[in-house]
N, C-alpha and C. Protein backbone atom coordinates (compact mmCIF):
# COMPACT_ATOMS: atom_id res chain seq x y z
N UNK A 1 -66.68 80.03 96.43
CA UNK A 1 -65.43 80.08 95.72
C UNK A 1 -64.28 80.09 96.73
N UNK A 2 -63.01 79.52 96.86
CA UNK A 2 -62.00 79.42 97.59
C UNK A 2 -61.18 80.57 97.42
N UNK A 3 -61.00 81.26 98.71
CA UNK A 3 -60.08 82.43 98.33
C UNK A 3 -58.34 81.86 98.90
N UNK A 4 -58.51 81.65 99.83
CA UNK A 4 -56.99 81.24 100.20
C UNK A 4 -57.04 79.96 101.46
N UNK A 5 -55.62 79.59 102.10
CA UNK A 5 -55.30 78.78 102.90
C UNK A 5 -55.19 79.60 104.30
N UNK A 6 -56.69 79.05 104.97
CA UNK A 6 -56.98 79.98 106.59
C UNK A 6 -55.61 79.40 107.32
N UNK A 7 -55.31 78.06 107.30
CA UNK A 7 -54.02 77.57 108.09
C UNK A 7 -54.00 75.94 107.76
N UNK A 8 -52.22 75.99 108.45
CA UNK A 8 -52.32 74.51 108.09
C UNK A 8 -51.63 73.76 109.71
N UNK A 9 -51.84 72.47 109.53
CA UNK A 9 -51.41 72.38 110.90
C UNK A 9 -49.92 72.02 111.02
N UNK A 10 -49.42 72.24 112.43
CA UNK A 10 -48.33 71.78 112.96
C UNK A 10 -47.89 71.14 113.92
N UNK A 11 -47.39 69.93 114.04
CA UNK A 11 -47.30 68.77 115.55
C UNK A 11 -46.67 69.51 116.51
N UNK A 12 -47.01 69.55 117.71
CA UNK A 12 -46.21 69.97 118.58
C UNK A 12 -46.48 69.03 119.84
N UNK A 13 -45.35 68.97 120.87
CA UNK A 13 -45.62 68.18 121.87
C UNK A 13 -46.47 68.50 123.20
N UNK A 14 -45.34 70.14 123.02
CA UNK A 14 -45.33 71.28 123.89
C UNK A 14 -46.18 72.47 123.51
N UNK A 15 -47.21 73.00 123.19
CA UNK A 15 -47.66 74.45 123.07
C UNK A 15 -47.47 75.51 123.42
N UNK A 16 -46.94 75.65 124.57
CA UNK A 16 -46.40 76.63 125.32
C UNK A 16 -44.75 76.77 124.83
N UNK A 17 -44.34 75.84 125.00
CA UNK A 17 -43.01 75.97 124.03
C UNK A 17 -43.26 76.71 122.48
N UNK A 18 -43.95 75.83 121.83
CA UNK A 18 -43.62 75.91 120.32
C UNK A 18 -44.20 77.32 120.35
N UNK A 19 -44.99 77.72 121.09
CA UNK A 19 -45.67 79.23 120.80
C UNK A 19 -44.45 80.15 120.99
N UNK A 20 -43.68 79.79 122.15
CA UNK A 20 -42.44 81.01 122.84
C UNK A 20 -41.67 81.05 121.04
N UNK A 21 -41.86 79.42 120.98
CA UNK A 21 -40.59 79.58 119.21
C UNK A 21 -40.85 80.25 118.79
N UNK A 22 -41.94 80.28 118.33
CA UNK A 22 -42.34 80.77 117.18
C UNK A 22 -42.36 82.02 117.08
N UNK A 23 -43.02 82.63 118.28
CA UNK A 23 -43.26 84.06 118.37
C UNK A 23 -41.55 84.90 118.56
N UNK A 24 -41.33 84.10 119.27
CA UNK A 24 -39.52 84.96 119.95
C UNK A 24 -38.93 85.05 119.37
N UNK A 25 -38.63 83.25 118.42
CA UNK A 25 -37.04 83.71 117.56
C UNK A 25 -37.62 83.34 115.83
N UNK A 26 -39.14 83.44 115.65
CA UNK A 26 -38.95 83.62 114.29
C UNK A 26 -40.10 85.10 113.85
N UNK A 27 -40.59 85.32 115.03
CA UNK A 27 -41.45 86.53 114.78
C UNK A 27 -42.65 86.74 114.48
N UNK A 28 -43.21 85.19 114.65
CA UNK A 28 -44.74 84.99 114.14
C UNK A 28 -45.12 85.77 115.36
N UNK A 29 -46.83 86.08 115.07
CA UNK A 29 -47.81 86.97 116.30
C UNK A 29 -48.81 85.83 116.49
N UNK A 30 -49.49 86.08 117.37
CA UNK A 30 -50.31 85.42 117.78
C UNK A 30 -51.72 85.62 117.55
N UNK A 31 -52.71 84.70 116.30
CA UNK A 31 -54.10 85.10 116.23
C UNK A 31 -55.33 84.41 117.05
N UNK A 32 -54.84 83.44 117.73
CA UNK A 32 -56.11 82.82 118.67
C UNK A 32 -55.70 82.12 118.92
N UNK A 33 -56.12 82.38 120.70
CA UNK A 33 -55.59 80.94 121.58
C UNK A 33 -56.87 81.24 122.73
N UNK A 34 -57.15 80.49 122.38
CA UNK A 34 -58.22 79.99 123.54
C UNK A 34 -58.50 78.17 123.79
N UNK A 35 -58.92 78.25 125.35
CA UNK A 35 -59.52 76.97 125.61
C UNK A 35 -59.87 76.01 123.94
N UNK A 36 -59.57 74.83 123.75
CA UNK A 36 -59.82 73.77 122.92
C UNK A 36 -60.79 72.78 123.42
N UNK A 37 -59.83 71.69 124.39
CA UNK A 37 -60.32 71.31 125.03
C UNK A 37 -59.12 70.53 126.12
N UNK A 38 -59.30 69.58 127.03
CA UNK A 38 -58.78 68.92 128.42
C UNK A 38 -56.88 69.47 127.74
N UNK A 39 -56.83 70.39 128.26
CA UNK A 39 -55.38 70.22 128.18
C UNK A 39 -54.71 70.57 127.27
N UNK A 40 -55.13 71.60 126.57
CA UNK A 40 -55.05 71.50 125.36
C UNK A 40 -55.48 72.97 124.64
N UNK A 41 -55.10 74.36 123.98
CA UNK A 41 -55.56 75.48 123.53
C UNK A 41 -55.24 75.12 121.74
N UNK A 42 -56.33 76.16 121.07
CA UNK A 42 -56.56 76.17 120.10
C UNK A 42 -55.45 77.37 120.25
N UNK A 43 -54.35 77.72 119.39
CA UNK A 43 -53.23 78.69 118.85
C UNK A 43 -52.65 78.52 117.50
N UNK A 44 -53.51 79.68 116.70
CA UNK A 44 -53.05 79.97 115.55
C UNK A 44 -51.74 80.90 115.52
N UNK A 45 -51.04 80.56 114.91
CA UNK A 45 -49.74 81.51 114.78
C UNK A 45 -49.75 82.22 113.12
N UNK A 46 -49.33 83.82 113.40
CA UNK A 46 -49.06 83.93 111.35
C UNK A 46 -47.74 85.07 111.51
N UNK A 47 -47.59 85.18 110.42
CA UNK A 47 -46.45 86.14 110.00
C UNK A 47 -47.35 87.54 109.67
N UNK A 48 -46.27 88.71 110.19
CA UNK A 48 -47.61 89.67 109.96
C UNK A 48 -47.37 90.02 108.31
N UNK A 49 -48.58 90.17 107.88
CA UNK A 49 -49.17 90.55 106.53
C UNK A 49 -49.57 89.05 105.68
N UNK A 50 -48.82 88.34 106.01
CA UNK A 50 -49.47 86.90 105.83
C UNK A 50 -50.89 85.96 105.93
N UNK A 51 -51.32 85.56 104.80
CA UNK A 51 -52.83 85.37 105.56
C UNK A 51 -52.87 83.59 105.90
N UNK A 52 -52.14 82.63 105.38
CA UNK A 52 -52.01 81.67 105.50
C UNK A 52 -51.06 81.68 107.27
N UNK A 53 -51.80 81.01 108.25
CA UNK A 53 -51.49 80.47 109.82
C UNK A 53 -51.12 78.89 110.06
N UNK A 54 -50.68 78.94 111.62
CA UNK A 54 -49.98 77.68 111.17
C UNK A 54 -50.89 77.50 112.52
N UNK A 55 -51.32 75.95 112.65
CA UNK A 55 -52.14 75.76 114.26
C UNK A 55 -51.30 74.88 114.65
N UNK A 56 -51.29 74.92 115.94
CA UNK A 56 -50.20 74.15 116.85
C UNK A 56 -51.20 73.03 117.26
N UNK A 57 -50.67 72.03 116.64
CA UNK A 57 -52.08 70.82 117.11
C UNK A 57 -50.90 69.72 117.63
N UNK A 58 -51.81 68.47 118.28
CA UNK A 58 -50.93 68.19 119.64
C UNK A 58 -50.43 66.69 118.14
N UNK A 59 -49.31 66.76 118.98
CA UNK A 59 -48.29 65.48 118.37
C UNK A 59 -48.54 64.20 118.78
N UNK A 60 -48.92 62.79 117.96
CA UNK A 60 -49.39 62.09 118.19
C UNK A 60 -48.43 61.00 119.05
N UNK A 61 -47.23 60.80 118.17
CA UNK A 61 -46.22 60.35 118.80
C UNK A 61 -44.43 61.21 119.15
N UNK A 62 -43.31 60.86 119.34
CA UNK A 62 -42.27 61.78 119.19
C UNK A 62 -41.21 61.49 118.31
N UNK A 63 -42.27 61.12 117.37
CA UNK A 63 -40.88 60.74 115.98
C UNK A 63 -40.58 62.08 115.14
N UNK A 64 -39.36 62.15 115.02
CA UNK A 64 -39.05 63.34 114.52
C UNK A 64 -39.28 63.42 113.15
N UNK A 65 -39.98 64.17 112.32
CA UNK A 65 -39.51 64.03 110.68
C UNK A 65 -39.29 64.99 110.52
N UNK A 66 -37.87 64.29 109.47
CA UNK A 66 -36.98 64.27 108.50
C UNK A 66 -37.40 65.59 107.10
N UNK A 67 -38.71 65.01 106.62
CA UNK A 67 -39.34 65.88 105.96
C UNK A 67 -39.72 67.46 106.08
N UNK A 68 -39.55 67.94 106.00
CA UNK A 68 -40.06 70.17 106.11
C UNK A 68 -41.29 70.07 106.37
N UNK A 69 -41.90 70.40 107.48
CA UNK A 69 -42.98 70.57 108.18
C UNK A 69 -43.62 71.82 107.41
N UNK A 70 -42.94 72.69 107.45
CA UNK A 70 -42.98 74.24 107.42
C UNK A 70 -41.64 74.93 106.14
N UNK A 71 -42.01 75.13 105.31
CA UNK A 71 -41.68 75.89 104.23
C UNK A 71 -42.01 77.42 104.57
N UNK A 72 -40.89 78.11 104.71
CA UNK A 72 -40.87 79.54 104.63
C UNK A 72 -40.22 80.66 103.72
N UNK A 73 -40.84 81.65 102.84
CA UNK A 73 -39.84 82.05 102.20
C UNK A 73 -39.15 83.31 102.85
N UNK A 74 -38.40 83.34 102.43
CA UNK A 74 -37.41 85.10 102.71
C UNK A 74 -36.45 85.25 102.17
N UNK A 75 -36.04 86.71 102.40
CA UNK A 75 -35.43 87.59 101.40
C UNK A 75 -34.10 87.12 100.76
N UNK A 76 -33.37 86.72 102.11
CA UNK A 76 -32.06 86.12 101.92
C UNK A 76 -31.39 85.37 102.37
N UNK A 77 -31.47 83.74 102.10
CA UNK A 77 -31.62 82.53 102.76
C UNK A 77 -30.67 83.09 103.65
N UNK A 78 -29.06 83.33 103.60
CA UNK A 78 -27.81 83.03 104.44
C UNK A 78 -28.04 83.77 105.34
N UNK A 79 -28.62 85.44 105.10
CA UNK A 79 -28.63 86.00 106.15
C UNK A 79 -29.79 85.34 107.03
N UNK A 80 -31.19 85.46 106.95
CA UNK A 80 -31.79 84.45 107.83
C UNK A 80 -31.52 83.39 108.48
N UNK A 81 -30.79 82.93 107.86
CA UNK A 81 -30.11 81.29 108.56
C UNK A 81 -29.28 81.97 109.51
N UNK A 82 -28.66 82.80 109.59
CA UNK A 82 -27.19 83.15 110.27
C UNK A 82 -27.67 83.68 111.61
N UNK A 83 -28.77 85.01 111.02
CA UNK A 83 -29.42 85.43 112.57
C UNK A 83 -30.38 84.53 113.02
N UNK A 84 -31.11 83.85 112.64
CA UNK A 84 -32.20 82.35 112.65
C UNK A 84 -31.01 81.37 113.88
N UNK A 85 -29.94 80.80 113.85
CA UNK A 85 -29.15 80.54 114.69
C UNK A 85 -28.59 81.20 115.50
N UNK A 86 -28.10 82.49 114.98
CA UNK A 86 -27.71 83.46 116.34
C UNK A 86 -28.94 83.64 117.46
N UNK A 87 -29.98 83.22 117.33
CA UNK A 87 -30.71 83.49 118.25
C UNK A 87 -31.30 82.07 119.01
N UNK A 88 -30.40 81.64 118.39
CA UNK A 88 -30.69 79.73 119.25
C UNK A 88 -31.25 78.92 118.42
N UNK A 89 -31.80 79.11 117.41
CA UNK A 89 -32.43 78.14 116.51
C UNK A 89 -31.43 77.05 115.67
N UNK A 90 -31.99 75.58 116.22
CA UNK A 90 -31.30 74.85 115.54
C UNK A 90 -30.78 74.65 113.89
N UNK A 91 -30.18 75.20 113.64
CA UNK A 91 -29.54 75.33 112.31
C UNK A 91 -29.07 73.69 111.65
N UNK A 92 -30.02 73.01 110.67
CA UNK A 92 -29.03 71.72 110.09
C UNK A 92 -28.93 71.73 109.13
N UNK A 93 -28.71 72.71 108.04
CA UNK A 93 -27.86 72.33 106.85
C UNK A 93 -27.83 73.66 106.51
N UNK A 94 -26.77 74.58 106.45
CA UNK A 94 -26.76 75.81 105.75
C UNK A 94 -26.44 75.69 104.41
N UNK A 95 -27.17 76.88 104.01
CA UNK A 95 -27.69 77.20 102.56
C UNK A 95 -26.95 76.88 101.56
N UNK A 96 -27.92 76.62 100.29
CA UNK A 96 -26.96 75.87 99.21
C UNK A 96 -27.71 75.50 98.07
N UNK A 97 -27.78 75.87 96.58
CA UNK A 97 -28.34 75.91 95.93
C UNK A 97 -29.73 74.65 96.28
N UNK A 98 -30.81 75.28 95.53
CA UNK A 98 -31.57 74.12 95.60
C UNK A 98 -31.66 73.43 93.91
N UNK A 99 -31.73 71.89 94.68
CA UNK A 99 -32.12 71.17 93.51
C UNK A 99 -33.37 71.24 92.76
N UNK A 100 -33.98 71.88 92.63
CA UNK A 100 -35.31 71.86 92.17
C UNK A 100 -35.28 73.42 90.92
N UNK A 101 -34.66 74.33 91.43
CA UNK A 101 -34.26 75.76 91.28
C UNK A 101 -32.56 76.40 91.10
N UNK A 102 -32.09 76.08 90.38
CA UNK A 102 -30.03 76.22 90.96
C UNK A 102 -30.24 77.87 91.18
N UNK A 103 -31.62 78.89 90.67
CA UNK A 103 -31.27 79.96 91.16
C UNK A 103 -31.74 80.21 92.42
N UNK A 104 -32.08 79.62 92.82
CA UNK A 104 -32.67 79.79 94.37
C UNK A 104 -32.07 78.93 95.50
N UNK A 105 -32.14 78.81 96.24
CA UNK A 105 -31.54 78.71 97.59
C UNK A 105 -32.46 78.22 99.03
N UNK A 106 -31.94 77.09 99.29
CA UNK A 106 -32.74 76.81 100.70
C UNK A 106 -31.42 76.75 102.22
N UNK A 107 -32.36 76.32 103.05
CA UNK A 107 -31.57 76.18 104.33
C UNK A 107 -32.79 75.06 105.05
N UNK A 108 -32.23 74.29 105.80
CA UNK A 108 -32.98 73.75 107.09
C UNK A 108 -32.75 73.77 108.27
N UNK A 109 -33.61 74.04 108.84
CA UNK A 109 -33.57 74.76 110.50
C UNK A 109 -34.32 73.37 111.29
N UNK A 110 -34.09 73.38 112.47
CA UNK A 110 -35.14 72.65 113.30
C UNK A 110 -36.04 73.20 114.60
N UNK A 111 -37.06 73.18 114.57
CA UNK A 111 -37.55 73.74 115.71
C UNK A 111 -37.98 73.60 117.25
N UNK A 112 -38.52 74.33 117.69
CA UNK A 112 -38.44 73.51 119.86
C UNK A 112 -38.79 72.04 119.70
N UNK A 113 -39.99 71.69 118.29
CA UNK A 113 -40.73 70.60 118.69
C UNK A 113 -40.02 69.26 117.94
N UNK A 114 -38.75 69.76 117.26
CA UNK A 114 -38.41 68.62 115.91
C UNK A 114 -38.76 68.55 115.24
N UNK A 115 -39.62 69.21 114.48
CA UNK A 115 -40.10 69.72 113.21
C UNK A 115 -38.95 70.54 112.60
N UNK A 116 -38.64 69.74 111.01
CA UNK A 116 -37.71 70.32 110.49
C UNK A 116 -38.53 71.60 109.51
N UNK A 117 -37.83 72.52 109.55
CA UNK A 117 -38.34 74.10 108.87
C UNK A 117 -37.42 74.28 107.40
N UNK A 118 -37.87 74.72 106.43
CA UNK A 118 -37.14 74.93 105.31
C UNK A 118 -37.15 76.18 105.03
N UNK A 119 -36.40 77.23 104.90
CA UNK A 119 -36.29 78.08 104.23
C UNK A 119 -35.63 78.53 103.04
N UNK A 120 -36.75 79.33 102.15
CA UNK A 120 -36.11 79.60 101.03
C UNK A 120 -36.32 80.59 100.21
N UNK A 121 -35.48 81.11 99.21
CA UNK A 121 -35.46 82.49 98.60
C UNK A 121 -36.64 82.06 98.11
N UNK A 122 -37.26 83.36 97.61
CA UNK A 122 -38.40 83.58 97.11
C UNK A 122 -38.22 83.56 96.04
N UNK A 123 -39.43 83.64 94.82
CA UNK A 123 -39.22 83.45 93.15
C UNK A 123 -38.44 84.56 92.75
N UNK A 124 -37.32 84.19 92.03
CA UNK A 124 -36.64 84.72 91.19
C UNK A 124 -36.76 85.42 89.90
């Protein structure tokens, strides 16, 4: 029987970068990094109490998309967005109703690797 989502993946160019991101200015911890293979570590990243991880798997080419890699929710889009950039994170569209929800609220961020990040209030 399926209990939940162990992880999903994420392009990165850099690993060593996207790990500093992740961990420094959005607060993920670190659940396994070991040898993979030539060049290369297996690094799961999660949010603590979170059981769904994100794996840093290598980027095939360096096209950026456009699309939300990474959907995150939290408490309060503006304030997240506000300290989310005060701490260097590329900030590209501050918050603003979402179309899908007018009571809820997103933002898009970008991260070390160009992966665009979405954040958004949680269910209402």
């Amino acid at each position: 029987m399926l209990q939940f989502i162990k992880f999903t993946q994420l392009p990165v160019s850099n690993q060593r970068r996207a790990m500093r991101f992740y961990t420094e200015k959005l607060g993920f911890r670190i659940l396994q990094n070991t040898p993979y293979k030539t060049g290369w570590r297996w690094i799961e990243l999660g949010i603590p109490g979170a059981e769904t991880a994100i794996l840093l798997t290598q980027r095939e080419n360096d096209l950026v998309n456009e699309v939300p890699s990474l959907v995150l929710a939290v408490d309060d889009v503006e304030t997240t967005y506000e300290d989310l950039c005060a701490r260097g994170v590329h900030g590209m569209q501050p918050p603003k109703p979402a179309p899908w929800n007018p009571e809820q609220s997103f933002a898009l961020l970008r991260d070390s690797e160009g992966n665009t990040l979405l954040i958004g209030s949680g269910e209402d």
